[in-house]
Protein backbone atom coordinates (compact mmCIF):
# COMPACT_ATOMS: atom_id res chain seq x y z
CA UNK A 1 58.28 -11.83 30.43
CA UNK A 2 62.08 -12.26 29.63
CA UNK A 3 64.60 -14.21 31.55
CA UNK A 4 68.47 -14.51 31.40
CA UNK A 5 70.19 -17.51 32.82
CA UNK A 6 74.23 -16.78 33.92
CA UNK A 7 75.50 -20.61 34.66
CA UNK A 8 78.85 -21.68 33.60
CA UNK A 9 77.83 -25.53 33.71
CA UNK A 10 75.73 -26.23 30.34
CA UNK A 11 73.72 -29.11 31.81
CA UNK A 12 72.77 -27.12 34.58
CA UNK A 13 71.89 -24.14 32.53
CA UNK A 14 69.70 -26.61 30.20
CA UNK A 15 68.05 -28.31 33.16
CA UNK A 16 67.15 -24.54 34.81
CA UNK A 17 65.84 -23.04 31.19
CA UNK A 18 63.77 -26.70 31.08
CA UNK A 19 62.12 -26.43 34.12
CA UNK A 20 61.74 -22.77 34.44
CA UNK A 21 59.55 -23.43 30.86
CA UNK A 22 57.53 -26.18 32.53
CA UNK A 23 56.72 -24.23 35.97
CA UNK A 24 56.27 -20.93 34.04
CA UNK A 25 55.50 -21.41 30.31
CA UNK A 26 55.08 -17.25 30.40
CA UNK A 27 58.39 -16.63 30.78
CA UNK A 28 60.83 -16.45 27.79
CA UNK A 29 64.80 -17.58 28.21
CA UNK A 30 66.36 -14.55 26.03
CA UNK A 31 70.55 -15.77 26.76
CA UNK A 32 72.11 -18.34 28.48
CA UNK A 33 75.09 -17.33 29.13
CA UNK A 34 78.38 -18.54 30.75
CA UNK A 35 80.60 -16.42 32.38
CA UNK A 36 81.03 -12.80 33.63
CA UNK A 37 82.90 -11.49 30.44
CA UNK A 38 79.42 -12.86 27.95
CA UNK A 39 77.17 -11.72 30.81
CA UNK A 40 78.73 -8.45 30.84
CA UNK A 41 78.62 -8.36 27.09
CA UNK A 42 75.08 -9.37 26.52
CA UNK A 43 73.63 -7.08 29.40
CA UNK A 44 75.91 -4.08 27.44
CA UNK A 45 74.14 -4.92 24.47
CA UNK A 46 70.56 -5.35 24.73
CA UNK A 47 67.70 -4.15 27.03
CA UNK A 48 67.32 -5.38 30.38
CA UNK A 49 65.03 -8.49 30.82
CA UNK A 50 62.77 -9.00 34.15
CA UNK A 51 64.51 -11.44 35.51
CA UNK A 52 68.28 -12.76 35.85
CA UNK A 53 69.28 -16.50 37.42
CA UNK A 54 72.35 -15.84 38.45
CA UNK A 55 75.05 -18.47 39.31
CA UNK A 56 77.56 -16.63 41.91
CA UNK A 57 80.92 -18.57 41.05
CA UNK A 58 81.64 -19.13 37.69
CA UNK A 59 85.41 -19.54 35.72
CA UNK A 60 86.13 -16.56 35.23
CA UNK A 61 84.84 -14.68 38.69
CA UNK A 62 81.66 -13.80 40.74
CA UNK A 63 77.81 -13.13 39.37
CA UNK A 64 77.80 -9.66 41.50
CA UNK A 65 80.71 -8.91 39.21
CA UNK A 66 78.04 -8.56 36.49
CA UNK A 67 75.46 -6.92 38.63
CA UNK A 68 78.14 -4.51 39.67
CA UNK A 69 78.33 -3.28 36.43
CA UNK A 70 75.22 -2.23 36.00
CA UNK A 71 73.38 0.95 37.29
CA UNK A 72 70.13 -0.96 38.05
CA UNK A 73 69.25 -4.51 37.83
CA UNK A 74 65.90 -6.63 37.73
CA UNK A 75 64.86 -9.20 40.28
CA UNK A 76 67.90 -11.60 40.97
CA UNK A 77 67.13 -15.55 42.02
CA UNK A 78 70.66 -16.92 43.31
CA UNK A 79 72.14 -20.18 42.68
CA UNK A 80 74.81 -21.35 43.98
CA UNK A 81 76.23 -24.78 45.59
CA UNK A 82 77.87 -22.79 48.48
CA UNK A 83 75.27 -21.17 51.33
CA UNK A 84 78.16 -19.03 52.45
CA UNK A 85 77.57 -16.47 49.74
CA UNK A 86 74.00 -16.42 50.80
CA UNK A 87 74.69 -13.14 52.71
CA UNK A 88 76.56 -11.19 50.24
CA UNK A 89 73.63 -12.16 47.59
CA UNK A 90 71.61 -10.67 49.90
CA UNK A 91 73.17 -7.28 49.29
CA UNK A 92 71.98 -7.47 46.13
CA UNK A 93 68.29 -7.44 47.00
CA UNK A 94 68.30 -11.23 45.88
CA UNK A 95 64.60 -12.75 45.25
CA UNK A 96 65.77 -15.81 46.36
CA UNK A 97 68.67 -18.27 46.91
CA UNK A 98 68.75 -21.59 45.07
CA UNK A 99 71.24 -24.04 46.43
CA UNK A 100 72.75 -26.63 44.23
CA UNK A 101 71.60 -29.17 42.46
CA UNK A 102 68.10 -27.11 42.20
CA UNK A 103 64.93 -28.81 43.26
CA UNK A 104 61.72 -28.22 41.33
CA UNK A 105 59.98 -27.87 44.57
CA UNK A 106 62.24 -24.31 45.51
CA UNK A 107 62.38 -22.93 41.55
CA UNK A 108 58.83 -23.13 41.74
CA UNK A 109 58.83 -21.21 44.93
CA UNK A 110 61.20 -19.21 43.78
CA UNK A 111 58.83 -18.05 40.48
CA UNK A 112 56.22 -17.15 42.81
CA UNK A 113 57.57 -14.56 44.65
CA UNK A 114 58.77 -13.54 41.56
CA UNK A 115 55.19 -12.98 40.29
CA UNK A 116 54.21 -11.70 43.08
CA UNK A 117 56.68 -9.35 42.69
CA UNK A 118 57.12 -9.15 46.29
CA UNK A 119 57.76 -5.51 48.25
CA UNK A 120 57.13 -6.01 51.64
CA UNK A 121 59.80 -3.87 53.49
CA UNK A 122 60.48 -2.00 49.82
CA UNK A 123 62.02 -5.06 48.26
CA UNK A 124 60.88 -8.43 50.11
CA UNK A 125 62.95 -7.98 53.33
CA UNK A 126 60.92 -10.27 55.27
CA UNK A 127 60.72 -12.95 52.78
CA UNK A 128 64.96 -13.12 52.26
CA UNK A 129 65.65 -13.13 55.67
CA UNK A 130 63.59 -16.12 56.39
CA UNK A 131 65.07 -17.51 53.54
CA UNK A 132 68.47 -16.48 55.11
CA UNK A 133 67.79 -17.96 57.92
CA UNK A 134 66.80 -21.67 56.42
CA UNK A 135 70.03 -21.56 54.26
CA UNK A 136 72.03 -21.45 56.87
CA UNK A 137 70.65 -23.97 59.31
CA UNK A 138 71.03 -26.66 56.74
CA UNK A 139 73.12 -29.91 58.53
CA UNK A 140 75.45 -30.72 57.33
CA UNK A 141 77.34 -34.57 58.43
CA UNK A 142 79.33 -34.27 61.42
CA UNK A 143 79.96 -38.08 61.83
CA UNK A 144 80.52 -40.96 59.53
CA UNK A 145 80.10 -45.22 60.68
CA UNK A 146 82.19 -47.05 59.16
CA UNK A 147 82.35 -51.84 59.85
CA UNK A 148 85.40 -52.46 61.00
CA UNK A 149 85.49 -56.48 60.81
CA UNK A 150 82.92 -57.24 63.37
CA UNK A 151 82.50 -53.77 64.88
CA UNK A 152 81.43 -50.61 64.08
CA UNK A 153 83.29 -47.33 64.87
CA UNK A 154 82.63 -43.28 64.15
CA UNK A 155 84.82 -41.23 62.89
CA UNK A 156 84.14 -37.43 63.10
CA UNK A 157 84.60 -35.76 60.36
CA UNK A 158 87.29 -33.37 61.21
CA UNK A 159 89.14 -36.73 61.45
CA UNK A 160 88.82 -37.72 57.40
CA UNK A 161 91.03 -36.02 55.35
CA UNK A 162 89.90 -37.26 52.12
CA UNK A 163 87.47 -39.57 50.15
CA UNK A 164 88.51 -41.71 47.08
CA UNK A 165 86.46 -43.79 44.40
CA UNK A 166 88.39 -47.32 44.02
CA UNK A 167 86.94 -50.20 42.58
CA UNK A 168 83.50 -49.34 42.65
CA UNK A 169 83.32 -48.11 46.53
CA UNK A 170 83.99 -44.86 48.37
CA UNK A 171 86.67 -45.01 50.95
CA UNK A 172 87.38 -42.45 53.74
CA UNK A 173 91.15 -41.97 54.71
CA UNK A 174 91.66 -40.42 58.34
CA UNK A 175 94.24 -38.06 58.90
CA UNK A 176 95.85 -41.10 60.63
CA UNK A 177 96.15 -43.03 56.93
CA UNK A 178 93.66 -45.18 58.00
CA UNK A 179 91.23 -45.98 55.39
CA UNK A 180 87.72 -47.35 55.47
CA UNK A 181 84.83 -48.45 52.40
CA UNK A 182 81.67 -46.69 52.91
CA UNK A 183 78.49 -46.83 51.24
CA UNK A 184 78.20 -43.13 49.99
CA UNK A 185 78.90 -41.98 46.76
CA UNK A 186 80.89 -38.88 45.70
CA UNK A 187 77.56 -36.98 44.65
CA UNK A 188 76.23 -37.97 47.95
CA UNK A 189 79.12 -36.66 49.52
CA UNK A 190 79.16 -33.69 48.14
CA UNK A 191 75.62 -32.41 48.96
CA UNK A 192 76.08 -33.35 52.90
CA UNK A 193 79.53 -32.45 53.48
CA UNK A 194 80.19 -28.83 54.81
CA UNK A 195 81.46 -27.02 51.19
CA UNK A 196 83.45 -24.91 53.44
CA UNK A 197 85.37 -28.02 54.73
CA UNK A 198 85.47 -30.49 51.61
CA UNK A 199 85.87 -29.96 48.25
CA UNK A 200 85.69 -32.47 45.31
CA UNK A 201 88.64 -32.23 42.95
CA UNK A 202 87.69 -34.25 40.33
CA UNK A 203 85.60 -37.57 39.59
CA UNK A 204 87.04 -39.78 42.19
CA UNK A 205 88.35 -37.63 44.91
CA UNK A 206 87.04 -35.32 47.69
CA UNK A 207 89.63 -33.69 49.99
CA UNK A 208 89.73 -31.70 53.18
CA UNK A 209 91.29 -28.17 53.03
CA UNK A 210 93.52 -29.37 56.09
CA UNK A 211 95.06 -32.12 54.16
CA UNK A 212 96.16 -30.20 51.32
CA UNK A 213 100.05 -30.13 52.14
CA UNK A 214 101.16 -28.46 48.35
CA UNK A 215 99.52 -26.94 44.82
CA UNK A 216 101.61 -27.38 41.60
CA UNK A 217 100.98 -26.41 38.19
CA UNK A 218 100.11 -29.48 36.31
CA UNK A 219 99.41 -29.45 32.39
CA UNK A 220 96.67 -28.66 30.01
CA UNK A 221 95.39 -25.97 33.00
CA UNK A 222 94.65 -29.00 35.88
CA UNK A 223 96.84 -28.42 39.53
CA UNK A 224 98.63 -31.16 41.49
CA UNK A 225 98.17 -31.41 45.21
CA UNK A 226 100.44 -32.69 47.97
CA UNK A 227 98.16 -34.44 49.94
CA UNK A 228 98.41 -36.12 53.96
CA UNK A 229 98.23 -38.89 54.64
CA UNK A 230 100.34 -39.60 51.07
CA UNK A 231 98.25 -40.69 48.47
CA UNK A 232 100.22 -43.18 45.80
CA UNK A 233 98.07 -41.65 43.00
CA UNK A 234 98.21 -38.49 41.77
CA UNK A 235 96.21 -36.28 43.25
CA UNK A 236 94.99 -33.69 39.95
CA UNK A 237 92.49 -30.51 40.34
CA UNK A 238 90.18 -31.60 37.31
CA UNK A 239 90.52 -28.25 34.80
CA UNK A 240 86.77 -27.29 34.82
CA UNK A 241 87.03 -27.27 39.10
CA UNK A 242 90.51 -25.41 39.32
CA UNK A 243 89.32 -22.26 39.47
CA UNK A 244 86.42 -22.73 41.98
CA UNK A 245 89.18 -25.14 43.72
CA UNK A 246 90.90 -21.34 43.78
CA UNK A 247 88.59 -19.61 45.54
CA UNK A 248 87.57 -22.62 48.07
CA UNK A 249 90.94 -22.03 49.27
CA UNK A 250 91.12 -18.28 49.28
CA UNK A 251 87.76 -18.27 51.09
């Protein structure tokens, strides 16, 4: 059996092929490829395989935009580090959904429907929706404790505007300008924050769609945000996030 991976992050797409070869020796990884215009290419260009993993936002646009271009499609498994696209994958007749960063525990899941090859309900109905349904009861952090001298308060998180790497330790910053250390890091963050809420800009920062205030151009293909409360720094849209930092706002 023949696979095609469609990630735009290389050490993701390594890490899927590698694990996909340990869970399912059987199955062969034909292409990895990285964006719509080489995914489009490739599936122009040679024969089908049996199965794609398909990341939904990469550079240059959307994984449907590949599917749409083709008459039919084999079985699809989803990844993606946003749930919200969840339903629209499920349009496709998606096998599964994969949510970022993948655990060995779902693939393997995942690879059994797939050989199964599932068709309850003409194309594993049942199975998705369930699936569906998981996705998007995940909980998300709705409240943060932070020491303040010999006390301890909570801030909601519709109170934080941003979160910033200094010296070792993760502040949050209130919409007030208050700021507070917390013992989270910015990968932590970023799997129990709400991705329709937060988004993480580059190594050190993670900010709140209502505290961006103004985008600017900014060199060498990176953006420059306005950001409140002011931030003394400069507040730069990493280049390899800026056009998933796009579409987080155009959401």
């Amino acid at each position: 059996m023949q696979a095609v991976i469609v990630e735009d992050e290389e050490f993701a797409a390594k890490r899927l092929g590698q694990m996909v070869n340990e869970l399912a020796p059987e199955i062969s990884i034909v292409a990895e490829l990285s964006s719509v215009e080489s995914g489009s290419n490739w599936f122009a260009q040679n024969e089908k395989p049996d199965l794609i993993f398909l990341d939904i936002q990469l550079n240059d646009g959307y994984g449907f935009d590949i599917l749409d271009e083709l008459n039919e499609h084999p079985p699809v498994i989803f990844t993606t580090a946003y749930n919200e696209f969840a339903i629209r994958g499920f349009k496709y007749n998606g096998l599964d959904y994969l949510l970022k960063p993948i655990v060995k525990e779902d693939l393997k899941k995942a690879l059994e429907k797939f050989k199964k090859n599932i068709t309850r309900n003409g194309n594993g109905t049942t199975e998705n929706l369930e699936h569906l349904k998981q996705l998007f009861h995940k909980e998300y952090k709705h409240r943060f404790m932070v020491k303040v001298g010999n006390m301890f308060k909570s801030f909601n998180v519709e109170d934080i505007a941003y979160f910033k790497s200094h010296e070792g330790l993760i502040h949050l910053y209130t919409h007030t300008g208050k700021s507070y250390p917390i013992e989270y890091t910015i990968d932590q963050l970023e799997n129990i924050l709400n991705p329709i809420h937060f988004f993480r800009i580059n190594r050190k920062f993670m900010v709140s769609v209502k505290a961006v205030t103004e985008i600017h151009s900014y060199f060498n293909s990176r953006l420059l945000l306005k950001i409140l409360p002011k931030e003394e720094e400069q507040v730069i849209v990493s280049r390899e996030r800026t056009t998933n930092f796009k579409r987080w706002l155009d959401m």
